[in-house]
Each structure stands twice: as structure tokens, then as C-alpha cells.
N, C-alpha and C. Protein backbone atom coordinates (compact mmCIF):
# COMPACT_ATOMS: atom_id res chain seq x y z
N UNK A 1 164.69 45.82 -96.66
CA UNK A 1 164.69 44.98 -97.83
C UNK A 1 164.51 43.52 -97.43
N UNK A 2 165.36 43.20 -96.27
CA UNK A 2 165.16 41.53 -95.52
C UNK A 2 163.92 41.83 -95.36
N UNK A 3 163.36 42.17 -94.92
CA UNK A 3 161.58 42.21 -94.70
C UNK A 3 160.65 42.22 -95.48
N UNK A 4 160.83 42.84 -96.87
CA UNK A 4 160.13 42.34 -97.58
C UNK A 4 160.78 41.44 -98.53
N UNK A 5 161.10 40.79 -98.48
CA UNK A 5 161.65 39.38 -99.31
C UNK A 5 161.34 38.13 -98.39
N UNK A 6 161.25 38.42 -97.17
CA UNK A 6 160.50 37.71 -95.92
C UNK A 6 159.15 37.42 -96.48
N UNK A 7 158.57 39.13 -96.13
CA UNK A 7 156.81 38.79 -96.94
C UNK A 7 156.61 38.25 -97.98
N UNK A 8 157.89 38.32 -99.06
CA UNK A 8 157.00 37.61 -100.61
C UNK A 8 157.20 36.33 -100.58
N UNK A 9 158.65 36.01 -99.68
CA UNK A 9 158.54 34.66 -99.59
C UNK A 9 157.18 33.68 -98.62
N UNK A 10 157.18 34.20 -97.59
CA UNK A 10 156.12 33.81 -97.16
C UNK A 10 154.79 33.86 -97.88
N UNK A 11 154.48 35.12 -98.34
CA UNK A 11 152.85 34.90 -99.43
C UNK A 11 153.21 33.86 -100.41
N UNK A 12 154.39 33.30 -100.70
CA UNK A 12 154.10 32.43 -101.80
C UNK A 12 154.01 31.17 -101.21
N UNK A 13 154.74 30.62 -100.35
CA UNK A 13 154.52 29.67 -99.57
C UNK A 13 153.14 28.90 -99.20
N UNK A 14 152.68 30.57 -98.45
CA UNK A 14 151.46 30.36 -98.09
C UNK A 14 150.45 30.13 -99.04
N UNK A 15 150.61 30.54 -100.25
CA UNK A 15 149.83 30.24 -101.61
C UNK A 15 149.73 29.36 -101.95
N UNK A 16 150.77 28.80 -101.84
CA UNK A 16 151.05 27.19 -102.42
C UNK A 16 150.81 26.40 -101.47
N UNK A 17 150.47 26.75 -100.30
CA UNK A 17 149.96 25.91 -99.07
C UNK A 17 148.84 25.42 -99.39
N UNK A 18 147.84 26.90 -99.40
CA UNK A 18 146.50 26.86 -99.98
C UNK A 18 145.56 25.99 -101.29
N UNK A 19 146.97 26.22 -102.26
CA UNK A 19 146.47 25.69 -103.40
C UNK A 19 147.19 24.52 -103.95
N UNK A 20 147.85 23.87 -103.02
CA UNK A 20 148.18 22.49 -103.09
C UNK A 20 149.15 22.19 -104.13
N UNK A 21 149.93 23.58 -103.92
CA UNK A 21 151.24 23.04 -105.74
C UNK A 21 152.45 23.16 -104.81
N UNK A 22 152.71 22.36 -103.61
CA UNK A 22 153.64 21.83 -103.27
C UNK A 22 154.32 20.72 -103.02
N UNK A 23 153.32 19.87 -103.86
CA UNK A 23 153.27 18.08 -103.93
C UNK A 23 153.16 17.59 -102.55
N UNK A 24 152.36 17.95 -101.45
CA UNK A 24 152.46 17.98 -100.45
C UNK A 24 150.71 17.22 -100.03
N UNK A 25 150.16 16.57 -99.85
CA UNK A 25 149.16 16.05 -98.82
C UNK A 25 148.82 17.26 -97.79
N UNK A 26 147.49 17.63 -98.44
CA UNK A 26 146.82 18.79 -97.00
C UNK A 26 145.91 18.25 -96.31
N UNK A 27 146.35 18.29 -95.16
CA UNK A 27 144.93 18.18 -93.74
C UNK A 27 144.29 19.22 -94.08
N UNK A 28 142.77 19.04 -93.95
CA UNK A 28 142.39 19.97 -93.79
C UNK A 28 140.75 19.50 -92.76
N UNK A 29 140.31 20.48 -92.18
CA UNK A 29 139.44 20.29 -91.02
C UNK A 29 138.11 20.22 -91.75
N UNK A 30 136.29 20.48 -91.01
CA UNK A 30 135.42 20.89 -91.63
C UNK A 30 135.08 21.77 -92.48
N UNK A 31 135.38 23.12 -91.45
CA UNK A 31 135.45 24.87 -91.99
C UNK A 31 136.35 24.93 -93.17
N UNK A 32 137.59 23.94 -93.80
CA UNK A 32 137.93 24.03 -94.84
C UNK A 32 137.97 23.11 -96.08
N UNK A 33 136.97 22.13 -95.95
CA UNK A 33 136.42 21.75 -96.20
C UNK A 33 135.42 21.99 -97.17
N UNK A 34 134.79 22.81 -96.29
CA UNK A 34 133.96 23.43 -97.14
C UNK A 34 133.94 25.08 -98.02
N UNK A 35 135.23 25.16 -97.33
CA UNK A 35 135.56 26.43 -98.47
C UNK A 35 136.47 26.02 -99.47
N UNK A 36 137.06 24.86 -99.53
CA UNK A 36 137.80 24.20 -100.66
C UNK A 36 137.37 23.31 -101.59
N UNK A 37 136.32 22.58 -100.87
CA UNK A 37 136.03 21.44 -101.77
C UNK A 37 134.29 21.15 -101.53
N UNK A 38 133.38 21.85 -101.22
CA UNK A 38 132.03 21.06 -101.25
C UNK A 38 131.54 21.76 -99.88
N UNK A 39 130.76 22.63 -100.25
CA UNK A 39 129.89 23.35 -99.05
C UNK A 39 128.25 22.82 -98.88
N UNK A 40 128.63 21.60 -98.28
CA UNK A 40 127.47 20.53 -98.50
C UNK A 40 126.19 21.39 -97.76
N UNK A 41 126.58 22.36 -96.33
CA UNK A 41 125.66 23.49 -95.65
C UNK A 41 124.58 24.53 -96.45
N UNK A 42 125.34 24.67 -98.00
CA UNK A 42 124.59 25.73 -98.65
C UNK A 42 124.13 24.88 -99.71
N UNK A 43 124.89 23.97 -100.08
CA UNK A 43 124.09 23.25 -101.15
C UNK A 43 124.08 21.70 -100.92
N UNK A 44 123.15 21.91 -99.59
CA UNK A 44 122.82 20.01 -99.54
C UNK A 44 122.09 18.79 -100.63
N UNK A 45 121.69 19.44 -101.60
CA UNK A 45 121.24 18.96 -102.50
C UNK A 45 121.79 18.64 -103.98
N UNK A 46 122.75 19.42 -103.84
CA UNK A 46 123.31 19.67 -105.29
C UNK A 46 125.28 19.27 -105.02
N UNK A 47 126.04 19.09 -105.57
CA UNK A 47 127.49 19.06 -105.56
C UNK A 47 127.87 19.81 -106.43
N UNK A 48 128.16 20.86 -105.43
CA UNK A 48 129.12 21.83 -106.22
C UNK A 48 130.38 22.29 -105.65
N UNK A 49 131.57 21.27 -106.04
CA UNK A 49 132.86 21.25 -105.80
C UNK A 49 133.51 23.03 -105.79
N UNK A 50 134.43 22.88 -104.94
CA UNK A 50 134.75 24.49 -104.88
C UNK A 50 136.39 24.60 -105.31
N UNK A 51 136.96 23.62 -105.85
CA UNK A 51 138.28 23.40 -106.26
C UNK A 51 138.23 23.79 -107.48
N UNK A 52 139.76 24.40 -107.98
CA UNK A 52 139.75 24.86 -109.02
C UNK A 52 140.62 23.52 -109.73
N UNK A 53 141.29 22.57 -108.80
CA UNK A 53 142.15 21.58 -109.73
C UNK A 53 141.26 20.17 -109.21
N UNK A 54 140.98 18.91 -109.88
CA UNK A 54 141.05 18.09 -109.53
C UNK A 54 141.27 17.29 -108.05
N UNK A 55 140.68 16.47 -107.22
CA UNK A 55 141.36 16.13 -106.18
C UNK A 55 140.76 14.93 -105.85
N UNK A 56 141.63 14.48 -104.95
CA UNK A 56 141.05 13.29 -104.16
C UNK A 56 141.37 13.46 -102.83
N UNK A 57 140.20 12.81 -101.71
CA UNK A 57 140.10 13.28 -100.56
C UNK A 57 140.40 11.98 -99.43
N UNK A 58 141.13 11.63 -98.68
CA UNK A 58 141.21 10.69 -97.56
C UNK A 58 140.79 10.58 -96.77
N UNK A 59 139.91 9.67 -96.25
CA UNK A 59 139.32 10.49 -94.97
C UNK A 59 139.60 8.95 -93.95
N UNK A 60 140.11 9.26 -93.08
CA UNK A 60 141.33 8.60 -92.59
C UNK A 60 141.28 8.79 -90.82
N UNK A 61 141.88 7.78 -90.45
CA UNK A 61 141.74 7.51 -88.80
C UNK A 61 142.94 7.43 -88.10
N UNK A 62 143.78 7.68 -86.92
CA UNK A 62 145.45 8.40 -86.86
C UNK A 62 145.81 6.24 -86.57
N UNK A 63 144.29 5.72 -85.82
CA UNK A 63 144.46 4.17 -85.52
C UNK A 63 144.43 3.15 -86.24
N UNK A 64 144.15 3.20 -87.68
CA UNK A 64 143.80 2.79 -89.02
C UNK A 64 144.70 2.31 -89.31
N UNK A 65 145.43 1.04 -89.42
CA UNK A 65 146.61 0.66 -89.94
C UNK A 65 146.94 0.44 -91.51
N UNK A 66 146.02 0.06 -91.74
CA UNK A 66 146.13 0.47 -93.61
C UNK A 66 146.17 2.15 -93.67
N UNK A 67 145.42 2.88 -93.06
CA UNK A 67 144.96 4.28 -93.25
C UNK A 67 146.89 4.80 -93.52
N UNK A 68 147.50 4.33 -92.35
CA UNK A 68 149.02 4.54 -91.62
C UNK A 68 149.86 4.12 -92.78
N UNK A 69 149.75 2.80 -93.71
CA UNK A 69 150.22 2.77 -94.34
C UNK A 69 150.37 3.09 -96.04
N UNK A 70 148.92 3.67 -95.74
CA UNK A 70 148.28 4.60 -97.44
C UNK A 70 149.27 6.13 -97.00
N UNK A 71 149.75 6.27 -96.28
CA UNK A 71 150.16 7.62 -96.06
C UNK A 71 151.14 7.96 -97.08
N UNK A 72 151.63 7.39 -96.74
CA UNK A 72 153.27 8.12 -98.15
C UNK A 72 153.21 6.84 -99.46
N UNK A 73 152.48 6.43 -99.79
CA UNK A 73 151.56 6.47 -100.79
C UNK A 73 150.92 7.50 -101.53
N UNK A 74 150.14 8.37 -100.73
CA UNK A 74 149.49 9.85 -101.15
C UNK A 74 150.33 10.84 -101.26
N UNK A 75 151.69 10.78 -100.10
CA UNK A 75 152.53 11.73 -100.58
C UNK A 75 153.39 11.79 -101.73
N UNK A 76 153.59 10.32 -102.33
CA UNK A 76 154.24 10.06 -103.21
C UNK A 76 153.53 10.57 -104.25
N UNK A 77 152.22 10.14 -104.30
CA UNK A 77 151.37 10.78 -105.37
C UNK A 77 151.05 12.35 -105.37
N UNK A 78 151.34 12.94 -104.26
CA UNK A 78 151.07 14.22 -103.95
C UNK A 78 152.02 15.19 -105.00
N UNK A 79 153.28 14.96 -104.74
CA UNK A 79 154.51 14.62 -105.56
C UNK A 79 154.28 14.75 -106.92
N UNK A 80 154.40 13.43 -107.29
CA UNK A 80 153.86 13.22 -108.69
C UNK A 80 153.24 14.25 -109.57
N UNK A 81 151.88 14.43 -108.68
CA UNK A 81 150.79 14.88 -109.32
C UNK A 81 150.77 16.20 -109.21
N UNK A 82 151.63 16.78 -108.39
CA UNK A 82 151.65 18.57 -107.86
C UNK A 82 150.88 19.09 -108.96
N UNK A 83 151.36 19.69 -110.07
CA UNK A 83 150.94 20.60 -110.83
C UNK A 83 149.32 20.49 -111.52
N UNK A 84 148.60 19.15 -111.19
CA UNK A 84 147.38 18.62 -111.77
C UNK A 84 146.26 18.26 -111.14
N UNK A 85 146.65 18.06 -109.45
CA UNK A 85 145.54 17.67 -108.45
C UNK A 85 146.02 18.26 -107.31
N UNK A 86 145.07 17.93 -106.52
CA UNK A 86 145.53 17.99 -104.44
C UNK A 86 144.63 17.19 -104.27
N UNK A 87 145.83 16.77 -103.44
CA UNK A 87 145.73 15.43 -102.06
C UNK A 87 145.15 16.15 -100.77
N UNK A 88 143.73 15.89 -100.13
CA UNK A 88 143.40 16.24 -99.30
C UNK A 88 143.42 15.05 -97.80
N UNK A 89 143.67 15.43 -97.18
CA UNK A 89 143.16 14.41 -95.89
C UNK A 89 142.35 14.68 -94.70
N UNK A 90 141.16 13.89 -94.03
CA UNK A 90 140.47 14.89 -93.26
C UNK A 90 140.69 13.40 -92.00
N UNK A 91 140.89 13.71 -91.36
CA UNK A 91 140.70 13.03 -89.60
C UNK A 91 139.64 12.51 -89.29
N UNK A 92 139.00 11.96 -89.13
CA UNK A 92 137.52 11.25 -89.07
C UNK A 92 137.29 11.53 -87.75
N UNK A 93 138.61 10.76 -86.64
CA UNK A 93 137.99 11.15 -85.73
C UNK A 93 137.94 12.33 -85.17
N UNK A 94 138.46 13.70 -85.44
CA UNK A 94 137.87 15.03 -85.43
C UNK A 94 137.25 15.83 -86.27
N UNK A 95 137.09 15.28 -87.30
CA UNK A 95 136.04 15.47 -88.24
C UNK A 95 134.82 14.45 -88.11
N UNK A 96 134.30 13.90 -87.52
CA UNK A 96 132.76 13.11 -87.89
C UNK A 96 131.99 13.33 -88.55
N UNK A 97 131.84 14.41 -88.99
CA UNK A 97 130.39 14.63 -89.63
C UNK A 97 131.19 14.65 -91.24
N UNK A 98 132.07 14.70 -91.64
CA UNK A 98 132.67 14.50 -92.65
C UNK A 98 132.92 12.96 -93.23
N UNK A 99 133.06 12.42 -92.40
CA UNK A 99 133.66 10.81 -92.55
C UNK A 99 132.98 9.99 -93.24
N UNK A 100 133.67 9.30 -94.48
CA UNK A 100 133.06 8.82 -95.49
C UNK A 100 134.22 7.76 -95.98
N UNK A 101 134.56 8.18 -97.19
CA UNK A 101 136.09 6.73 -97.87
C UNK A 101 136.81 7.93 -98.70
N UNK A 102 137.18 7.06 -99.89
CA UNK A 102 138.23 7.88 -100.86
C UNK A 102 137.19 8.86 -101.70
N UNK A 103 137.16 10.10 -101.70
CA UNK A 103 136.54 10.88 -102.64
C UNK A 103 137.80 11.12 -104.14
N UNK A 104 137.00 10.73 -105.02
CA UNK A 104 138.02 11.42 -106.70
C UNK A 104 137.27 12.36 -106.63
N UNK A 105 137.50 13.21 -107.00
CA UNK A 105 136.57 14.90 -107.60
C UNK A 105 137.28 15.35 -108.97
N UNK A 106 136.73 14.81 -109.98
CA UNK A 106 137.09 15.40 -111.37
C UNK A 106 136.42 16.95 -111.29
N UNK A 107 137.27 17.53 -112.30
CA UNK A 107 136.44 18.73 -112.18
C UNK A 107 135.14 18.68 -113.67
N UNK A 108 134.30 19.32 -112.88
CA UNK A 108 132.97 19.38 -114.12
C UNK A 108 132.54 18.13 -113.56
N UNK A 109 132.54 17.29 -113.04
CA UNK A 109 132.27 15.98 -113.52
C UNK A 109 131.51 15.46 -111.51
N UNK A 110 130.84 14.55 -111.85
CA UNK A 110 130.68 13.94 -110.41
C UNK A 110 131.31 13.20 -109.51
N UNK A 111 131.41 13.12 -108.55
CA UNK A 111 132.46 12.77 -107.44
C UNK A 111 132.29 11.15 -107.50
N UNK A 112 133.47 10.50 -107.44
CA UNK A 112 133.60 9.22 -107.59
C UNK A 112 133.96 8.23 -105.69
N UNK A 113 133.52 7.68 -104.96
CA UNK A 113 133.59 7.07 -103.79
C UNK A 113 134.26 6.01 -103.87
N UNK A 114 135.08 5.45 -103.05
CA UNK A 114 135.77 4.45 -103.01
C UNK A 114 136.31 4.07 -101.76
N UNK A 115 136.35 2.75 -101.45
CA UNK A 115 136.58 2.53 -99.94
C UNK A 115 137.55 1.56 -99.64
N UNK A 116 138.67 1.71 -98.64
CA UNK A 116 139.30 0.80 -98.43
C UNK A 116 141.11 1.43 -99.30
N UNK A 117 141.87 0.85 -97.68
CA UNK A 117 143.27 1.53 -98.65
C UNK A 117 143.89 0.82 -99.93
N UNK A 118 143.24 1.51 -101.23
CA UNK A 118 144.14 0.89 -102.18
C UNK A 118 145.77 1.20 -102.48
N UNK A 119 145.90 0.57 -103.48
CA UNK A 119 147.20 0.34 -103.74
C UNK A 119 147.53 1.38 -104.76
N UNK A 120 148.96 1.68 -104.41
CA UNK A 120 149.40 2.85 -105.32
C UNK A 120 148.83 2.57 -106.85
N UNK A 121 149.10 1.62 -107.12
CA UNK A 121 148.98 1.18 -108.83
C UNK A 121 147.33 1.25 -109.50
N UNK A 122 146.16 1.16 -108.09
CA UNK A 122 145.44 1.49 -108.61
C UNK A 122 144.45 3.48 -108.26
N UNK A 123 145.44 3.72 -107.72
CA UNK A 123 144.72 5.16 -107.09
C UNK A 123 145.44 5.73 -108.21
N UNK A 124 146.94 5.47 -108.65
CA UNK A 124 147.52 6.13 -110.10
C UNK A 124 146.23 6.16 -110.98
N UNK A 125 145.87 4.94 -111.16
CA UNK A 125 144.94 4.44 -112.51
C UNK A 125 143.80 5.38 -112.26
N UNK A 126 143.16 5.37 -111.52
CA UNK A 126 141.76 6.43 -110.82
C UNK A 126 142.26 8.23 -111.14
N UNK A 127 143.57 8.06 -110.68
CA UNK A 127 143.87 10.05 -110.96
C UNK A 127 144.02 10.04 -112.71
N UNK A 128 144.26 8.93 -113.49
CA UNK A 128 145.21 9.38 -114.91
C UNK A 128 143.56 8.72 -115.72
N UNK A 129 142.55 7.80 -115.14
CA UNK A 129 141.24 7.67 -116.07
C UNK A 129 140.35 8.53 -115.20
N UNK A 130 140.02 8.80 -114.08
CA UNK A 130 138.87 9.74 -113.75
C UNK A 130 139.02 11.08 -113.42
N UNK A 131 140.06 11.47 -113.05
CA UNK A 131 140.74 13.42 -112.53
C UNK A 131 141.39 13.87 -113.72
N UNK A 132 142.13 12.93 -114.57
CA UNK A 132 143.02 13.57 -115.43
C UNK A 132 142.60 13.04 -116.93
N UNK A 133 141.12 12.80 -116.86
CA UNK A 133 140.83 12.22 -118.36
C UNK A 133 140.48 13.61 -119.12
């Protein structure tokens, strides 16, 4: 019986790992990347987001001192926002071929770019007029 209450706890965990309803900021690499959010390989021409909620994406450097201090910023918002978006973050410098600025990803809608660590008060304003309009 401990054993399976082990497994369900763990599949849910792990669910909510996956699908970002633990108010939690996910790393995530290339390979998931593109099975979560934009498989730029199959459709280099077109954007077709692979998220089922809203998100915004970080793409972020470990030497970045704004990057360092946007951090629990996003978790705070990670938080916040659990039940309505995910907070993604990708490593630039082990991701390169990914590396870009702030992605918004409304859903239905086209991806919004933005560069430079803003401030909580205005990345709120960006999730509640462009992800959550």
C-alpha cells in the first residue's frame, strides 16, 4: 500500500513538474524546448507554440547580474501566477542556439519579445494585458 501511494504521489508531482502548476520557475534545455513551447526544427517558418497555458520565457546567463537579480522576481510571479501561466528559463550559455530576451507567449496569439531585466511591476503588467487578456 506504501508503494503505491509513493507512485501516485510521485505521478502527481511529476505532473505538475511538467505542467508548471507548482508556482515554480522551470529550466528547461533545447530538446524541451521544443516539445513544450515552439518546435522551431519542424516549423521554421510558422510559430506554433506547443503550450497549453500561457507563458513567458527567460533566457538568461548564470554571470548576468540583472539576469541574478530577475530571479525571484519570476519566482514570485511563478507563485502568483501558478494556475494561469509557466515561467520558463533557458541558460544561454548551454543553450546557444536558443538565446534571445524575454519571450510572452499568449495563447492563440503571437509571441511578444522583450529585452533587458524588467521590473516586477512591469512583467505583472505584460502577464495581466498580453497572456491574461
Amino acid at each position: 500500500m506504501k508503494k503505491i501511494l509513493l507512485l501516485i504521489v510521485s505521478v502527481f508531482m511529476t505532473g505538475s513538474l511538467v505542467y508548471g502548476q507548482t508556482g515554480k520557475v522551470i529550466h528547461i534545455n533545447q530538446s524541451e524546448f521544443i516539445e513544450k513551447v515552439y518546435d522551431y526544427k519542424k516549423n521554421p517558418d510558422k510559430w506554433v507554440y506547443e503550450g497549453s497555458k500561457p507563458a513567458i520565457i527567460d533566457f538568461y546567463a548564470d554571470w548576468c547580474g540583472p539576469c541574478r537579480r530577475l530571479s525571484p522576481v519570476l519566482e514570485k510571479l511563478a507563485e502568483k501566477y501558478k494556475d494561469k501561466i509557466v515561467i520558463y528559463k533557458v541558460n544561454t550559455d548551454k543553450e546557444r542556439e536558443l538565446a534571445a530576451a524575454f519571450v510572452f507567449i499568449p495563447l492563440g496569439d503571437t509571441p511578444q519579445v522583450s529585452q533587458g531585466a524588467l521590473p516586477q511591476e512591469v512583467l505583472e503588467k505584460g502577464i495581466e494585458e498580453v497572456l491574461l487578456k
